[in-house]
PDB file of N, CA and C in Angstrom:
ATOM      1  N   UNK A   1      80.702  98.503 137.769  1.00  0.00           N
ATOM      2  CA  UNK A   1      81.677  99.247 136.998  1.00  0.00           C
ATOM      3  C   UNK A   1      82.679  99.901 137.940  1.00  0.00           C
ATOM      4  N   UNK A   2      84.074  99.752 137.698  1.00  0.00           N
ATOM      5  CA  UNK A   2      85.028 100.137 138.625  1.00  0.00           C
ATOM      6  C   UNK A   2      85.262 101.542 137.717  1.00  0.00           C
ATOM      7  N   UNK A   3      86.234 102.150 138.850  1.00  0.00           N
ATOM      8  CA  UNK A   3      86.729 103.829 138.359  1.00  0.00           C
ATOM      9  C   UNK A   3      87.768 103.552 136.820  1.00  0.00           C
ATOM     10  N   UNK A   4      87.676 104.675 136.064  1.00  0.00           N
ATOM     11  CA  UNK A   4      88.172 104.410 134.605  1.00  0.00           C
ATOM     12  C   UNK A   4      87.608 103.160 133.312  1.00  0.00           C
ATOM     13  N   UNK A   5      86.603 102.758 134.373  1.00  0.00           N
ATOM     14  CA  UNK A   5      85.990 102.159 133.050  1.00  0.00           C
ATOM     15  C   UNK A   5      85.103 103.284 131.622  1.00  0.00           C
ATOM     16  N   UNK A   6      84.981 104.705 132.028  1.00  0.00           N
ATOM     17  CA  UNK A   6      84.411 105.355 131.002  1.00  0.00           C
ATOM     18  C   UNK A   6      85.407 105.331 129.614  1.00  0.00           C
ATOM     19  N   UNK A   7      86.952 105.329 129.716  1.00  0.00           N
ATOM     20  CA  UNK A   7      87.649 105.460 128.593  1.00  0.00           C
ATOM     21  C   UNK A   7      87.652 104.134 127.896  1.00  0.00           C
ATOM     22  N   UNK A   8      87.315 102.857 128.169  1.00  0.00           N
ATOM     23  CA  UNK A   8      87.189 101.941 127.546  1.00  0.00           C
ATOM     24  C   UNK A   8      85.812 102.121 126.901  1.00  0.00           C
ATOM     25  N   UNK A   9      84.847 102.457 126.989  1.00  0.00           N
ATOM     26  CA  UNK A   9      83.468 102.849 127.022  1.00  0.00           C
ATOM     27  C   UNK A   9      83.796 103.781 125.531  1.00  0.00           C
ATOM     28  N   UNK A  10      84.291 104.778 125.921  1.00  0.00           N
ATOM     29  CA  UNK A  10      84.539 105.859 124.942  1.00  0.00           C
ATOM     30  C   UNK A  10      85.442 105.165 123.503  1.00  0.00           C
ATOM     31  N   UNK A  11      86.645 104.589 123.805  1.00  0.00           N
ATOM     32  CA  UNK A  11      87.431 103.514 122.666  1.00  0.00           C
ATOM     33  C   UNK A  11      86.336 102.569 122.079  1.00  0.00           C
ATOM     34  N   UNK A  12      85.488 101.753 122.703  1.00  0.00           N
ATOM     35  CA  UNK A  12      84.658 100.931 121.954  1.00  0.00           C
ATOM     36  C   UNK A  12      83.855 101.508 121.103  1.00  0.00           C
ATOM     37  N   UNK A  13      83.235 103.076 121.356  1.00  0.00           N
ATOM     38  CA  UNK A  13      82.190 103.805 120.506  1.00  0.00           C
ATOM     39  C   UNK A  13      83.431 104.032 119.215  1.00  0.00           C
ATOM     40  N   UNK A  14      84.231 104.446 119.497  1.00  0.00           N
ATOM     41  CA  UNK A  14      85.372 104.900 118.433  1.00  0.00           C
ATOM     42  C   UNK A  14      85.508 103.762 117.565  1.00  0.00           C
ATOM     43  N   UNK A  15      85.744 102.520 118.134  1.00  0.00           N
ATOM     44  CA  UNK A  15      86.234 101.096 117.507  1.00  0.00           C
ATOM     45  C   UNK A  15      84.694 100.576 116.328  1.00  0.00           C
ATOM     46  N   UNK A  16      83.980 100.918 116.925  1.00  0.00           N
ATOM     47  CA  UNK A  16      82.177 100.509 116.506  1.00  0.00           C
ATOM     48  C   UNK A  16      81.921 101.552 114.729  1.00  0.00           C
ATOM     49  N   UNK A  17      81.963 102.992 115.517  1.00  0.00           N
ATOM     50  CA  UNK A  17      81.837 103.870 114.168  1.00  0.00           C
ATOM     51  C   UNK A  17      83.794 103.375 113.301  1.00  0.00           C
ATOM     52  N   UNK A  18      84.786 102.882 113.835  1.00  0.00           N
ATOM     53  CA  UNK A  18      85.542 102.623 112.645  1.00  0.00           C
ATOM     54  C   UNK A  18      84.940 101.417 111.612  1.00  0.00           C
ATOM     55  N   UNK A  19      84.041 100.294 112.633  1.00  0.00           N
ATOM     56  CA  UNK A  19      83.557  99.274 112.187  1.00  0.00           C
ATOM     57  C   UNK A  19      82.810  99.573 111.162  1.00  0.00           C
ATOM     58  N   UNK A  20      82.001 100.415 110.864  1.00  0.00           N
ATOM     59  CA  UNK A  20      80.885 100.902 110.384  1.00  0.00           C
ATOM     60  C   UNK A  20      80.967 101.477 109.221  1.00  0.00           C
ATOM     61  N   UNK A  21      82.188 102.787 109.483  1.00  0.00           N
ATOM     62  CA  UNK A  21      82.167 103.722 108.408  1.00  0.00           C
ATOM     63  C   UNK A  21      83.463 103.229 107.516  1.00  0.00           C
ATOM     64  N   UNK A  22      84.126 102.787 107.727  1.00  0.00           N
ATOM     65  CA  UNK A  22      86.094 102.562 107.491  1.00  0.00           C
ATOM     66  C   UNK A  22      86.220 101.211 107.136  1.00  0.00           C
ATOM     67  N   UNK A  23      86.118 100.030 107.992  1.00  0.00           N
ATOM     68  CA  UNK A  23      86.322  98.517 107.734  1.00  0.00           C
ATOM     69  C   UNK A  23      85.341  98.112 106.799  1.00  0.00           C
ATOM     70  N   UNK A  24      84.262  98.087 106.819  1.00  0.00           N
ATOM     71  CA  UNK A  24      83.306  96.990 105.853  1.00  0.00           C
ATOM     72  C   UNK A  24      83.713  97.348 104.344  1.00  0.00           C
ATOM     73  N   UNK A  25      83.707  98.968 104.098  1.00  0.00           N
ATOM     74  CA  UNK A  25      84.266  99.156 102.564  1.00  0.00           C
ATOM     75  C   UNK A  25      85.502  98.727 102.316  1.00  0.00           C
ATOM     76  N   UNK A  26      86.590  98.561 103.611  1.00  0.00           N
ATOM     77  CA  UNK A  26      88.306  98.626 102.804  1.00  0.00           C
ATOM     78  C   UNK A  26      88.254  96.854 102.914  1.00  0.00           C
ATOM     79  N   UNK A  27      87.675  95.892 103.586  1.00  0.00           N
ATOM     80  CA  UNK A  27      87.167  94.612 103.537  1.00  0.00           C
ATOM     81  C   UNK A  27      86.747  94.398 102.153  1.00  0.00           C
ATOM     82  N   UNK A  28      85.408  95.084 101.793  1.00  0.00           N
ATOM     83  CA  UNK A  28      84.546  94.630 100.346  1.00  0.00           C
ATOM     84  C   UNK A  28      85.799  94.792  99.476  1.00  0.00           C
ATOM     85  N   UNK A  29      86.418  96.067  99.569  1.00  0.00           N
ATOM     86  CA  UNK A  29      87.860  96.180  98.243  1.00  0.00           C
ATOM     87  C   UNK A  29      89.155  95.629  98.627  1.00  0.00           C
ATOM     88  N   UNK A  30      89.362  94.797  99.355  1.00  0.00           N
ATOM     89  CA  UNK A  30      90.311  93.970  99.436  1.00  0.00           C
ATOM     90  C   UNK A  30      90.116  92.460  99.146  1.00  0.00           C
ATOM     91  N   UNK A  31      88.645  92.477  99.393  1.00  0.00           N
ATOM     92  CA  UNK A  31      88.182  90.871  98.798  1.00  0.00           C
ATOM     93  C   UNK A  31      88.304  90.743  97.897  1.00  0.00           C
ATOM     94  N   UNK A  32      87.753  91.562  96.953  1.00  0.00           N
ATOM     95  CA  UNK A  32      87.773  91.609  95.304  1.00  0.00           C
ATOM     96  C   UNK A  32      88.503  91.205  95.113  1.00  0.00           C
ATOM     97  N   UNK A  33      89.830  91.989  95.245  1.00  0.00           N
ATOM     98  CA  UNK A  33      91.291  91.896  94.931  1.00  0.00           C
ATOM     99  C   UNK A  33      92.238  90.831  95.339  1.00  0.00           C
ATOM    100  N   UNK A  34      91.617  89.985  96.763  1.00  0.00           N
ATOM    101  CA  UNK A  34      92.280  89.517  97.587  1.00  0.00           C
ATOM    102  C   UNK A  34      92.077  87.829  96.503  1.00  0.00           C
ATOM    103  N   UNK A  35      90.800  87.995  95.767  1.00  0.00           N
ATOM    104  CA  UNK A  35      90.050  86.605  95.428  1.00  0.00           C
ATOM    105  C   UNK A  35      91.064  86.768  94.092  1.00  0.00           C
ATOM    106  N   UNK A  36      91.000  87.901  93.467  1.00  0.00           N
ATOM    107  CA  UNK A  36      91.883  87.903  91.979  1.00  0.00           C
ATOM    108  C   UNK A  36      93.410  87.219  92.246  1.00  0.00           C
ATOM    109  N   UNK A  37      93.766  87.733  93.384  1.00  0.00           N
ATOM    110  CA  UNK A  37      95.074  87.665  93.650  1.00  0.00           C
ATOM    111  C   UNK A  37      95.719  86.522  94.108  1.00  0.00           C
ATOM    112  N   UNK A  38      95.257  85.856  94.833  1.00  0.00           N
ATOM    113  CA  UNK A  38      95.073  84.745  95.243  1.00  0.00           C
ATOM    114  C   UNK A  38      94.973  83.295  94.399  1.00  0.00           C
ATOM    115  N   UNK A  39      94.504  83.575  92.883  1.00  0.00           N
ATOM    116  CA  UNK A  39      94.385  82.680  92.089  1.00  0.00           C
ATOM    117  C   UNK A  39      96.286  82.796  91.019  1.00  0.00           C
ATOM    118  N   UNK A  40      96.729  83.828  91.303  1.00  0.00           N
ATOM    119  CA  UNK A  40      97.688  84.195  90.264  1.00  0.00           C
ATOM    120  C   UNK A  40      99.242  83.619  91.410  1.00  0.00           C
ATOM    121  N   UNK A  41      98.898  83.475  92.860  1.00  0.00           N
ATOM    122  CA  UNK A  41     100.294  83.793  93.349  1.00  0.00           C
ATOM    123  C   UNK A  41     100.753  82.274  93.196  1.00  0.00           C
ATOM    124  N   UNK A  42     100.252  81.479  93.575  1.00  0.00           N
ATOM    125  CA  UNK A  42     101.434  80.243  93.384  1.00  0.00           C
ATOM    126  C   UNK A  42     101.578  80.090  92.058  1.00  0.00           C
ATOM    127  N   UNK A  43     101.659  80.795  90.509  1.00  0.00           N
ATOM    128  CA  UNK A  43     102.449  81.156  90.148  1.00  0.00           C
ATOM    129  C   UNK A  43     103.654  82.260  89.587  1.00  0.00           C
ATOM    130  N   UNK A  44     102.989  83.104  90.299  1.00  0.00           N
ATOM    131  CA  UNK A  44     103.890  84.107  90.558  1.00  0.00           C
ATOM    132  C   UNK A  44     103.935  84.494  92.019  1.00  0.00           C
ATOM    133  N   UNK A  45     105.512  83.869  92.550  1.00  0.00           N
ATOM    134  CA  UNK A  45     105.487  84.028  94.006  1.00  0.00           C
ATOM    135  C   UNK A  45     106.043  85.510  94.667  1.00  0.00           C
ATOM    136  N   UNK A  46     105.812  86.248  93.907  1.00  0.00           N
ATOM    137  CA  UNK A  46     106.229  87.530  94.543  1.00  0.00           C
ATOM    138  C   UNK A  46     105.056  88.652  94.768  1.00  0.00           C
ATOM    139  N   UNK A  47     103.624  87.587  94.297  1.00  0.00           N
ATOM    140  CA  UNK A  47     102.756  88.201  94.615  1.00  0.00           C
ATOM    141  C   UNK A  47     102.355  87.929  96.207  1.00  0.00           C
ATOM    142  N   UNK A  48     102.984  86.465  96.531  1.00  0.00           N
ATOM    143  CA  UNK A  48     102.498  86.696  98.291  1.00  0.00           C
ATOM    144  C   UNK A  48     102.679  87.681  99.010  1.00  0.00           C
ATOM    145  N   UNK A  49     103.562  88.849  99.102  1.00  0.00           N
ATOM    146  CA  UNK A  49     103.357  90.139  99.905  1.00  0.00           C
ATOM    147  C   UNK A  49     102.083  90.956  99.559  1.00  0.00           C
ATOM    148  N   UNK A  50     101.636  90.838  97.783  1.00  0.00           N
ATOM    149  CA  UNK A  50     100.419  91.582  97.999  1.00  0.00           C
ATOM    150  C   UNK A  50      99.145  90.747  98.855  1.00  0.00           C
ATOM    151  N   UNK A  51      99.188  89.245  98.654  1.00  0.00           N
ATOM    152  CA  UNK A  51      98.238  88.814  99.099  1.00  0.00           C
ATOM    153  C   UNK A  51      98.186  89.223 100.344  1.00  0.00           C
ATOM    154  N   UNK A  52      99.248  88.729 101.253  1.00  0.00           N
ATOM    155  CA  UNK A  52      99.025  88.902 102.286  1.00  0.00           C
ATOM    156  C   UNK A  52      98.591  90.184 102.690  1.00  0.00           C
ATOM    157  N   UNK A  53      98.871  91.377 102.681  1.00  0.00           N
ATOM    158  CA  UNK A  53      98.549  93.140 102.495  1.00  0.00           C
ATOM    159  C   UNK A  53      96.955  92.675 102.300  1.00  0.00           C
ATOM    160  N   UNK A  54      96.506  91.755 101.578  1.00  0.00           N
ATOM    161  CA  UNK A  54      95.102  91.910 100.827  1.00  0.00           C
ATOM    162  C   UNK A  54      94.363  91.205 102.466  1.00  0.00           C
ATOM    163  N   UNK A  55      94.906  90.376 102.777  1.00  0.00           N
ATOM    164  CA  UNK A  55      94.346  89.434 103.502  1.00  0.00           C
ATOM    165  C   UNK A  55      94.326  90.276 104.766  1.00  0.00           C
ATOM    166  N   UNK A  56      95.528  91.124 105.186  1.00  0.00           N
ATOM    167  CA  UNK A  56      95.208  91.656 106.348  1.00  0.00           C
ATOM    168  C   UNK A  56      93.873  92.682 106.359  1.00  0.00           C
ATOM    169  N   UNK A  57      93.684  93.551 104.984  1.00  0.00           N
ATOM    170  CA  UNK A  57      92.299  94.030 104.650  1.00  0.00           C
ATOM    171  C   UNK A  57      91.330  93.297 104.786  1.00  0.00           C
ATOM    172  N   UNK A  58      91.436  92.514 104.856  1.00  0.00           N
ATOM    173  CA  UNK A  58      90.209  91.489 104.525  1.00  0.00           C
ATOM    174  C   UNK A  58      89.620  91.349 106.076  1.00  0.00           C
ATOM    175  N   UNK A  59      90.568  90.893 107.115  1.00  0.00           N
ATOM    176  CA  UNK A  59      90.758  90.669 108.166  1.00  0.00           C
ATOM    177  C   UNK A  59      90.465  92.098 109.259  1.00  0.00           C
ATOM    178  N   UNK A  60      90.341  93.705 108.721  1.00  0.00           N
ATOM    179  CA  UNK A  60      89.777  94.517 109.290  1.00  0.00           C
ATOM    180  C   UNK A  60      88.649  94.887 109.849  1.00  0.00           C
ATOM    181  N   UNK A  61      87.985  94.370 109.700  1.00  0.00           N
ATOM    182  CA  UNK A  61      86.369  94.137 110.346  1.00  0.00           C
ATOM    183  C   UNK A  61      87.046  93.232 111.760  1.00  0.00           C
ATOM    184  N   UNK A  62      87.076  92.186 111.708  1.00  0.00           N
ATOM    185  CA  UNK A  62      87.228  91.189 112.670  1.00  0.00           C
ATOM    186  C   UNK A  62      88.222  92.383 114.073  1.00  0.00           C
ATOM    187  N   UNK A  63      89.440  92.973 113.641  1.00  0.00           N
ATOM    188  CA  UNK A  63      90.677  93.267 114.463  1.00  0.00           C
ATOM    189  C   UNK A  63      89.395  94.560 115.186  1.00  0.00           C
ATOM    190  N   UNK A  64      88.692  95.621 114.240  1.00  0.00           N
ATOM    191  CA  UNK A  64      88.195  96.780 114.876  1.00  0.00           C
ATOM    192  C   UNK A  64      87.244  95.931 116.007  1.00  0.00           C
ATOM    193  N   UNK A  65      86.208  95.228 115.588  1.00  0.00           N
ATOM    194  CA  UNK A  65      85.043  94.473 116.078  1.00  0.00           C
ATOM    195  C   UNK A  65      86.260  93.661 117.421  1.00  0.00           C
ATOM    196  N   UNK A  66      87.339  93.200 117.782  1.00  0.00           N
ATOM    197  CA  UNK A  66      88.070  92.402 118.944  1.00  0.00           C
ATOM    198  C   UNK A  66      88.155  93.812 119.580  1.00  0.00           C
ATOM    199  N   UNK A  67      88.913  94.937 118.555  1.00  0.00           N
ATOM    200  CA  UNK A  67      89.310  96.422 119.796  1.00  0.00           C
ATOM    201  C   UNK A  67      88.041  96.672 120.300  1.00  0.00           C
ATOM    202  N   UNK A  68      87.040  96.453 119.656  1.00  0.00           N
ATOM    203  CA  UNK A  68      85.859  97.267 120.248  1.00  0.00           C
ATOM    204  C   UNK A  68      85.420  96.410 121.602  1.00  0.00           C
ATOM    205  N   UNK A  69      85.181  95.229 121.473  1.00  0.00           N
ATOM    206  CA  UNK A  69      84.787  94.421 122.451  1.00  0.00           C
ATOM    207  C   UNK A  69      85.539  94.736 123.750  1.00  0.00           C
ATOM    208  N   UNK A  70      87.133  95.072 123.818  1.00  0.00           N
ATOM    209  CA  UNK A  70      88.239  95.197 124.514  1.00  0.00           C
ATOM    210  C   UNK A  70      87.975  96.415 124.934  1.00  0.00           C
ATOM    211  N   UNK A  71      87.613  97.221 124.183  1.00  0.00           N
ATOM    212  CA  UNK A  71      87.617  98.890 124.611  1.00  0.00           C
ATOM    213  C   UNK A  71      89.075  99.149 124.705  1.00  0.00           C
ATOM    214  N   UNK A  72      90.008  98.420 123.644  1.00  0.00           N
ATOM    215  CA  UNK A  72      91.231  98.550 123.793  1.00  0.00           C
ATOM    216  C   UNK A  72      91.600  99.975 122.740  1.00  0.00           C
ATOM    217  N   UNK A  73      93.018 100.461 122.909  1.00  0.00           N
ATOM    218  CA  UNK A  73      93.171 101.891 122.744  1.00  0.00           C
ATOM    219  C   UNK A  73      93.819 101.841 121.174  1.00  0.00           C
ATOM    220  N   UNK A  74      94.341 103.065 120.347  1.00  0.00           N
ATOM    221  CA  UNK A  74      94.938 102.512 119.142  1.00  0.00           C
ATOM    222  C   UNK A  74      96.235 102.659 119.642  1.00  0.00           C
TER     223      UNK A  74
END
């Protein structure tokens, strides 16, 4: 371990409890929504901005779980 590796150390614990307490619920309620939504937009195309919004929820687990691995900062 080189010098300043503790603040990456410290960001990953941060990134882990966001994983935990924050992502898995706003994931479960964006799926829901993401699966409803998803069936309605190619025909109504002005729903692709919500999808996508839905999809990046969806996709919050994965981004905290990469920062955490990284010990990267917000």
């Amino acid at each position: 371990m080189g010098a300043g590796s503790g603040g990456n150390c410290l960001w990953s614990i941060f990134w882990l409890i966001v994983l935990i307490i924050l992502s898995v619920p706003v994931a479960g309620f964006c799926a829901f929504f993401y699966i409803i939504v998803s069936i309605f937009t190619p025909c109504i195309a002005p729903l692709k901005a919500v999808e996508d919004f839905l999809h990046k929820g969806v996709n919050f687990p994965h981004t905290c779980s990469q920062n955490m691995v990284h010990g990267s900062s917000l």
